[in-house]
C-alpha atoms as a PDB file:
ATOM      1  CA  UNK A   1     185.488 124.051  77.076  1.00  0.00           C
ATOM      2  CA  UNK A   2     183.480 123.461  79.861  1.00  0.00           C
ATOM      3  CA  UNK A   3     179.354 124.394  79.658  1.00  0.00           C
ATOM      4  CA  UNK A   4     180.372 127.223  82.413  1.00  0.00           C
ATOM      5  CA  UNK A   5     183.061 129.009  80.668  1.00  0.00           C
ATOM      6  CA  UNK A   6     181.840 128.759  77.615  1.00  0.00           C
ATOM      7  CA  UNK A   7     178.902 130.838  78.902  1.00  0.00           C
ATOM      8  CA  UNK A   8     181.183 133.046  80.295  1.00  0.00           C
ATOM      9  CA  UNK A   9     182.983 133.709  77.260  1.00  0.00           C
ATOM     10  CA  UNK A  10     179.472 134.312  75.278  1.00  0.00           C
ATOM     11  CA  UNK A  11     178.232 136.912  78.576  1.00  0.00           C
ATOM     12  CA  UNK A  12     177.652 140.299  79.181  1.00  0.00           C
ATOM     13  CA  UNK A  13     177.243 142.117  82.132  1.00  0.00           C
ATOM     14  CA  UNK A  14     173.628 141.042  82.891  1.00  0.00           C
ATOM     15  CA  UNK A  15     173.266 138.290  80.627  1.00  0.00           C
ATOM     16  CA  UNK A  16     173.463 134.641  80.868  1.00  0.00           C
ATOM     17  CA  UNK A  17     176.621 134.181  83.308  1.00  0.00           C
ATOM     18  CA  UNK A  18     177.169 130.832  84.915  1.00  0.00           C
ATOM     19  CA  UNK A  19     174.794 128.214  84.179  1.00  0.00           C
ATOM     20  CA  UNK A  20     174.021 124.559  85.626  1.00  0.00           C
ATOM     21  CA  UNK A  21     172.173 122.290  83.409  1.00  0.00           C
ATOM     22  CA  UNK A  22     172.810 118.760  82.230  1.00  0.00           C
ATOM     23  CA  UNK A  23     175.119 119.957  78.999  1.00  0.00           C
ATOM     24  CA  UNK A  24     178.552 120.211  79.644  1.00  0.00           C
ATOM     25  CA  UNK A  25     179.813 121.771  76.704  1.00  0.00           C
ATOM     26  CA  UNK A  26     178.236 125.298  74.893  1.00  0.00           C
ATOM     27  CA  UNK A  27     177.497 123.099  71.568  1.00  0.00           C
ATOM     28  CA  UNK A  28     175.239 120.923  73.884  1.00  0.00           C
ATOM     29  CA  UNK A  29     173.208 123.908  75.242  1.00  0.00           C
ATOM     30  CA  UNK A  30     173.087 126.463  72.479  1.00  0.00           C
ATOM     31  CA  UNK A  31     172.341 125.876  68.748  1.00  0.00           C
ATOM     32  CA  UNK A  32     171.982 128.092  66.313  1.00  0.00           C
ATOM     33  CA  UNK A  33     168.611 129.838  65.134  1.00  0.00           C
ATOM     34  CA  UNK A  34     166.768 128.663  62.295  1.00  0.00           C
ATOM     35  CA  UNK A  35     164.823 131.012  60.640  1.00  0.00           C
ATOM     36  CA  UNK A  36     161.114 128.567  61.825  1.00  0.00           C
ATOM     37  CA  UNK A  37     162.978 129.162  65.517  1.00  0.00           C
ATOM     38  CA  UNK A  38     161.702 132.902  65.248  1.00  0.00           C
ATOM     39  CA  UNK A  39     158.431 132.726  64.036  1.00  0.00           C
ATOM     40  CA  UNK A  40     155.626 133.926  67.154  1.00  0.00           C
ATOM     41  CA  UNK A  41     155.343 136.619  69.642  1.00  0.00           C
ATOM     42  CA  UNK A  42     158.186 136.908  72.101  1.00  0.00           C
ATOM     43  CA  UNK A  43     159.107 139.096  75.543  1.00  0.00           C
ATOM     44  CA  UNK A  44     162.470 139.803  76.524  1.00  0.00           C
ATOM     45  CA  UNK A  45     163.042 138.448  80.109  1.00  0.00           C
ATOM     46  CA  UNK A  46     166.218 139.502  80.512  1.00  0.00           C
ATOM     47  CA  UNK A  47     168.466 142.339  79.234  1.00  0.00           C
ATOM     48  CA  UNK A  48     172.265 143.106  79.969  1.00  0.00           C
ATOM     49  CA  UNK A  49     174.735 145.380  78.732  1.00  0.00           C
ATOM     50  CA  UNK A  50     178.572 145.213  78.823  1.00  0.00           C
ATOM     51  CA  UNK A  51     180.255 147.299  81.172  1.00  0.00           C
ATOM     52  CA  UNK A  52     182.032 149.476  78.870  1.00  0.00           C
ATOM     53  CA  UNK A  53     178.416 150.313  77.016  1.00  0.00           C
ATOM     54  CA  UNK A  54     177.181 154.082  77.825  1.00  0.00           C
ATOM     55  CA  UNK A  55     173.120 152.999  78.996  1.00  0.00           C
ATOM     56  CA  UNK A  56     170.574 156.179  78.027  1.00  0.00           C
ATOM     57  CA  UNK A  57     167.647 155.158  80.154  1.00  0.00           C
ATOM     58  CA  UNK A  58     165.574 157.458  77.736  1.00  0.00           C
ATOM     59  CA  UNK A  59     166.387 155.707  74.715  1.00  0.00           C
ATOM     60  CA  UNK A  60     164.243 153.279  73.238  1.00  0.00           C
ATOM     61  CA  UNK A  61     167.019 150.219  73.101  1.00  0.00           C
ATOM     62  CA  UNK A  62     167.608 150.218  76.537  1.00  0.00           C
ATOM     63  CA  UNK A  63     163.941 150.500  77.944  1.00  0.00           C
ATOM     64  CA  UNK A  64     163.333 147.228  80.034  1.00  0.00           C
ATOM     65  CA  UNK A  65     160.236 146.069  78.740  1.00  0.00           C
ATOM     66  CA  UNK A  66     160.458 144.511  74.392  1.00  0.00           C
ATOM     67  CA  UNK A  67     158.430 142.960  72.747  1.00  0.00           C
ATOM     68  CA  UNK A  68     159.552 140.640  68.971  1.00  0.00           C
ATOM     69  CA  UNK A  69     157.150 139.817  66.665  1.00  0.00           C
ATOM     70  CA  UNK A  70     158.678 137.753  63.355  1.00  0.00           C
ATOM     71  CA  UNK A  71     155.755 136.975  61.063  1.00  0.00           C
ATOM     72  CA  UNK A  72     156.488 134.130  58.346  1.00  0.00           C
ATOM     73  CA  UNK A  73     156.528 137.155  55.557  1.00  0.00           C
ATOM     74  CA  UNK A  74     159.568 138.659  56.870  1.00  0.00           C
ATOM     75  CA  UNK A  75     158.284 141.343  58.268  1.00  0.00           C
ATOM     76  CA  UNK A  76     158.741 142.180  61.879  1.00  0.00           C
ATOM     77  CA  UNK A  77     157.504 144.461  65.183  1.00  0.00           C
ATOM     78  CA  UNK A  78     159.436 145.455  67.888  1.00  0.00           C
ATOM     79  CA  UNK A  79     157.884 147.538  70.793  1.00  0.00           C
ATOM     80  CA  UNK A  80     159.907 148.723  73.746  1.00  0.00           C
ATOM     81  CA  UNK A  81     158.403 150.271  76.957  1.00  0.00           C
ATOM     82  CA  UNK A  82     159.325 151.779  80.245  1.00  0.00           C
ATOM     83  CA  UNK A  83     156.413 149.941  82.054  1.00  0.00           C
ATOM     84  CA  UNK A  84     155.319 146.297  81.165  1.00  0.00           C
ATOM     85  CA  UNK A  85     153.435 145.709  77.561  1.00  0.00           C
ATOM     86  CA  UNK A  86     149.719 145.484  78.278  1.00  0.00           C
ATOM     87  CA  UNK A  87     147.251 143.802  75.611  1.00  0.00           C
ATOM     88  CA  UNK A  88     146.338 146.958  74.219  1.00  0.00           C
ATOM     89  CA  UNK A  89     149.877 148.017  73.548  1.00  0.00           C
ATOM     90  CA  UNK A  90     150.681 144.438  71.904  1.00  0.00           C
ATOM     91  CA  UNK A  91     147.234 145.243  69.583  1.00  0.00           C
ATOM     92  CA  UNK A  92     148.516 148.555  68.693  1.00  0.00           C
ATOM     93  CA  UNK A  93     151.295 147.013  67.855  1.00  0.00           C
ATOM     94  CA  UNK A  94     150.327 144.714  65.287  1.00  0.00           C
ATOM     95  CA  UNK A  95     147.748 146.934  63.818  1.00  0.00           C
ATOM     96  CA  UNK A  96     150.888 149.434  63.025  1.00  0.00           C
ATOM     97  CA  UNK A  97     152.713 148.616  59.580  1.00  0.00           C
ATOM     98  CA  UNK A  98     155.509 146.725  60.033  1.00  0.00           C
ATOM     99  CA  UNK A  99     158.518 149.167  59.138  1.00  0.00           C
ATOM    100  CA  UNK A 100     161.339 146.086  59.391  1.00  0.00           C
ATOM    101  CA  UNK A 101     162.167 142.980  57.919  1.00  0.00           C
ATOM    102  CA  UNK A 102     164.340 140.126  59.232  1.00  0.00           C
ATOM    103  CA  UNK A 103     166.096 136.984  58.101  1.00  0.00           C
ATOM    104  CA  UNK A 104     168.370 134.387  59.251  1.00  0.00           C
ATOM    105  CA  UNK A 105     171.550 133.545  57.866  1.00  0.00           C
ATOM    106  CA  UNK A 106     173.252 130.176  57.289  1.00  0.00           C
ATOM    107  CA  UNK A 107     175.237 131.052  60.380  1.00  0.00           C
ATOM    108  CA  UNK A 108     171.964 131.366  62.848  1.00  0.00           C
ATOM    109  CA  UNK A 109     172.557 135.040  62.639  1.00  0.00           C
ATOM    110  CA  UNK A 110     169.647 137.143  62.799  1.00  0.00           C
ATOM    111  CA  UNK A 111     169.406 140.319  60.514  1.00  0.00           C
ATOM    112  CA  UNK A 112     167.240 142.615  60.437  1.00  0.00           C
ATOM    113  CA  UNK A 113     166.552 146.059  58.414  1.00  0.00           C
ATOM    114  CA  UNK A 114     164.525 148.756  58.782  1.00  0.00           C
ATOM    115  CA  UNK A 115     162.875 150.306  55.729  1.00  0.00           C
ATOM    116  CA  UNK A 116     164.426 153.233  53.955  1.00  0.00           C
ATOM    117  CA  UNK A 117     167.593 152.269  56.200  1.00  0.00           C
ATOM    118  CA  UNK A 118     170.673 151.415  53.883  1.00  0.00           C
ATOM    119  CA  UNK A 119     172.160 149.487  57.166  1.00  0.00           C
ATOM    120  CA  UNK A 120     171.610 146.013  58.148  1.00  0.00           C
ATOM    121  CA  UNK A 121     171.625 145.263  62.442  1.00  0.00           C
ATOM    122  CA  UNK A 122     173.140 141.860  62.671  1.00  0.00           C
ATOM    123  CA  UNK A 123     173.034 139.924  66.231  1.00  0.00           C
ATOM    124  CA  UNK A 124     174.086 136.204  67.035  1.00  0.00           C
ATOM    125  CA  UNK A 125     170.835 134.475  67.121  1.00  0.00           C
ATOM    126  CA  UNK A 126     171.197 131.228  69.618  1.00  0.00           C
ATOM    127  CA  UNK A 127     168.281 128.491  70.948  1.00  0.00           C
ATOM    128  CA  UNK A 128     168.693 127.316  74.430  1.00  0.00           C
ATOM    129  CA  UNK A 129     168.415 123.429  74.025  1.00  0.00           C
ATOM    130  CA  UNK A 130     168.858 123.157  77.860  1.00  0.00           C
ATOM    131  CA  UNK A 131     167.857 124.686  81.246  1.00  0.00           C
ATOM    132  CA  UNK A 132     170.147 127.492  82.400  1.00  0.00           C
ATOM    133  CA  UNK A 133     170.509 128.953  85.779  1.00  0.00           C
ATOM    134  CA  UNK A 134     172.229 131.950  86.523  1.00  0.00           C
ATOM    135  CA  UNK A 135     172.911 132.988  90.484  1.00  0.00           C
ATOM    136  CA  UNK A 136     172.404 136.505  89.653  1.00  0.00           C
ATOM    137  CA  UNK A 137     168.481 135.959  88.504  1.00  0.00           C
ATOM    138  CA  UNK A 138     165.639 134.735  89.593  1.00  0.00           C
ATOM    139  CA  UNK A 139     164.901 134.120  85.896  1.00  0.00           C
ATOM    140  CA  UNK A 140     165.945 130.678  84.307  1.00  0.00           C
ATOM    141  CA  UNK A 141     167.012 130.745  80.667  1.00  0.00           C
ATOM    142  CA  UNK A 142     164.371 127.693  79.378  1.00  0.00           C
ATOM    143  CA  UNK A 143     164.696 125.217  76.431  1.00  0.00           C
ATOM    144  CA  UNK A 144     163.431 127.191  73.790  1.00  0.00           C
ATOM    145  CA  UNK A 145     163.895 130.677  74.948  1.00  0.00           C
ATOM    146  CA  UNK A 146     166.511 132.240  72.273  1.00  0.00           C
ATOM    147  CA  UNK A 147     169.291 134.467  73.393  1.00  0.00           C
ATOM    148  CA  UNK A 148     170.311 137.183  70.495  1.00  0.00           C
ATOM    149  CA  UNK A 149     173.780 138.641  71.143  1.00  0.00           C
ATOM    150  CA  UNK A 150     174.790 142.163  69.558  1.00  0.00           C
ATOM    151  CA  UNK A 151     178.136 142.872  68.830  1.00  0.00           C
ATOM    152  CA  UNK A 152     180.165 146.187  68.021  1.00  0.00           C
ATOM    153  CA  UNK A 153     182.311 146.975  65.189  1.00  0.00           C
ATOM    154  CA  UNK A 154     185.073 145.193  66.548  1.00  0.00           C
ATOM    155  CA  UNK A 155     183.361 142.029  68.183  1.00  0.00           C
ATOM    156  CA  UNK A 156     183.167 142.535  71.485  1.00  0.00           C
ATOM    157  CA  UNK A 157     179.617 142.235  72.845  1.00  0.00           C
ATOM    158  CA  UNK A 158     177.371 144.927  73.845  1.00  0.00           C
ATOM    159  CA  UNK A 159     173.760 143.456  74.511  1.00  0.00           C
ATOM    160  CA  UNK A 160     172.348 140.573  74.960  1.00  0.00           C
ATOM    161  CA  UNK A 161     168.567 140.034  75.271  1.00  0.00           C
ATOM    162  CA  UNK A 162     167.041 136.681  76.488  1.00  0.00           C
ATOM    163  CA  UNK A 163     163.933 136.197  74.709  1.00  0.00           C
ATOM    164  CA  UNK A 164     160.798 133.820  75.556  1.00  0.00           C
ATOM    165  CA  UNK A 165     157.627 133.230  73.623  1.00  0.00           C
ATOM    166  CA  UNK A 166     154.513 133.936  74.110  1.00  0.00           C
ATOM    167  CA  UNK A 167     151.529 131.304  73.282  1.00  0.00           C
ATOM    168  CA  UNK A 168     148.815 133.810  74.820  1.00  0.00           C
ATOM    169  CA  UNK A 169     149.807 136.764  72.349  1.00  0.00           C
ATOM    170  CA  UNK A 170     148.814 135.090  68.935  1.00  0.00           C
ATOM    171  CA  UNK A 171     148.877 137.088  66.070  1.00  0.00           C
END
């Protein structure tokens, strides 16, 4: 499979699409997370749906601004915003309790659970371990950067968020 269609076959609407990089195949540009991978501050940069997914502009999943924070006890934050996460917001953040934890699997899978929820959300966690460019953004996917993939009862892909972190916002 070529490095193109497999990112094709991993895309959603507004997620990595076509790429150009030195790796030719998907296993040379995408690994799987490791659970030391997560660890730090990161900003979505990019968010897509799939098509077929219903978008509430209102609710909190969809707003265009997130913010991940995975501490090494487990515990993580996650803020989402209609307008871009000042420093204040990021400090409020942290000084709330952390009301989810998170793991990865042996299969780079990220899972995470929210106290007091019986339900566990499960999303593809994958590094980039080369540059990606996509025609349709301005924004390059970077070594590093991870890409976490949800999927819906039945496997077909609904989100995709393209995550990069942030050295500035220490905890």
């Amino acid at each position: 499979m070529t490095w193109r269609a497999a990112l094709l076959t991993l895309g959603v609407a507004g997620g990595l699409g076509a790429g150009v990089g030195s790796a030719q195949d998907a296993s040379e540009a995408l690994r799987p997370c490791l659970r030391g991978d997560l660890i730090g501050t990161w900003a979505v940069i990019r968010f897509g749906t799939a098509p077929s997914v219903r978008v509430d502009p209102a609710d909190p999943y969809f707003h265009p601004h997130q913010r991940y924070v995975f501490d090494a006890d487990a515990s993580m934050r996650h803020l989402t915003s209609t307008r871009p996460v000042t420093r204040e917001d990021h400090r409020a953040m942290l000084a709330a309790p952390s009301t989810t934890t998170w793991a990865v699997d042996d299969r780079g899978r990220l899972i995470t659970q929210k106290k007091g929820a019986s339900e566990r959300d499960v999303d593809v966690c994958q590094v980039l371990v080369a540059k990606v460019v996509d025609p349709r953004s301005q924004i390059p996917a970077l070594p590093g950067d991870l890409l976490l993939t949800h999927y819906d009862d039945n496997a077909m892909p609904v989100a995709r968020r393209l995550l990069r972190k942030l050295a500035r916002f220490r905890e």
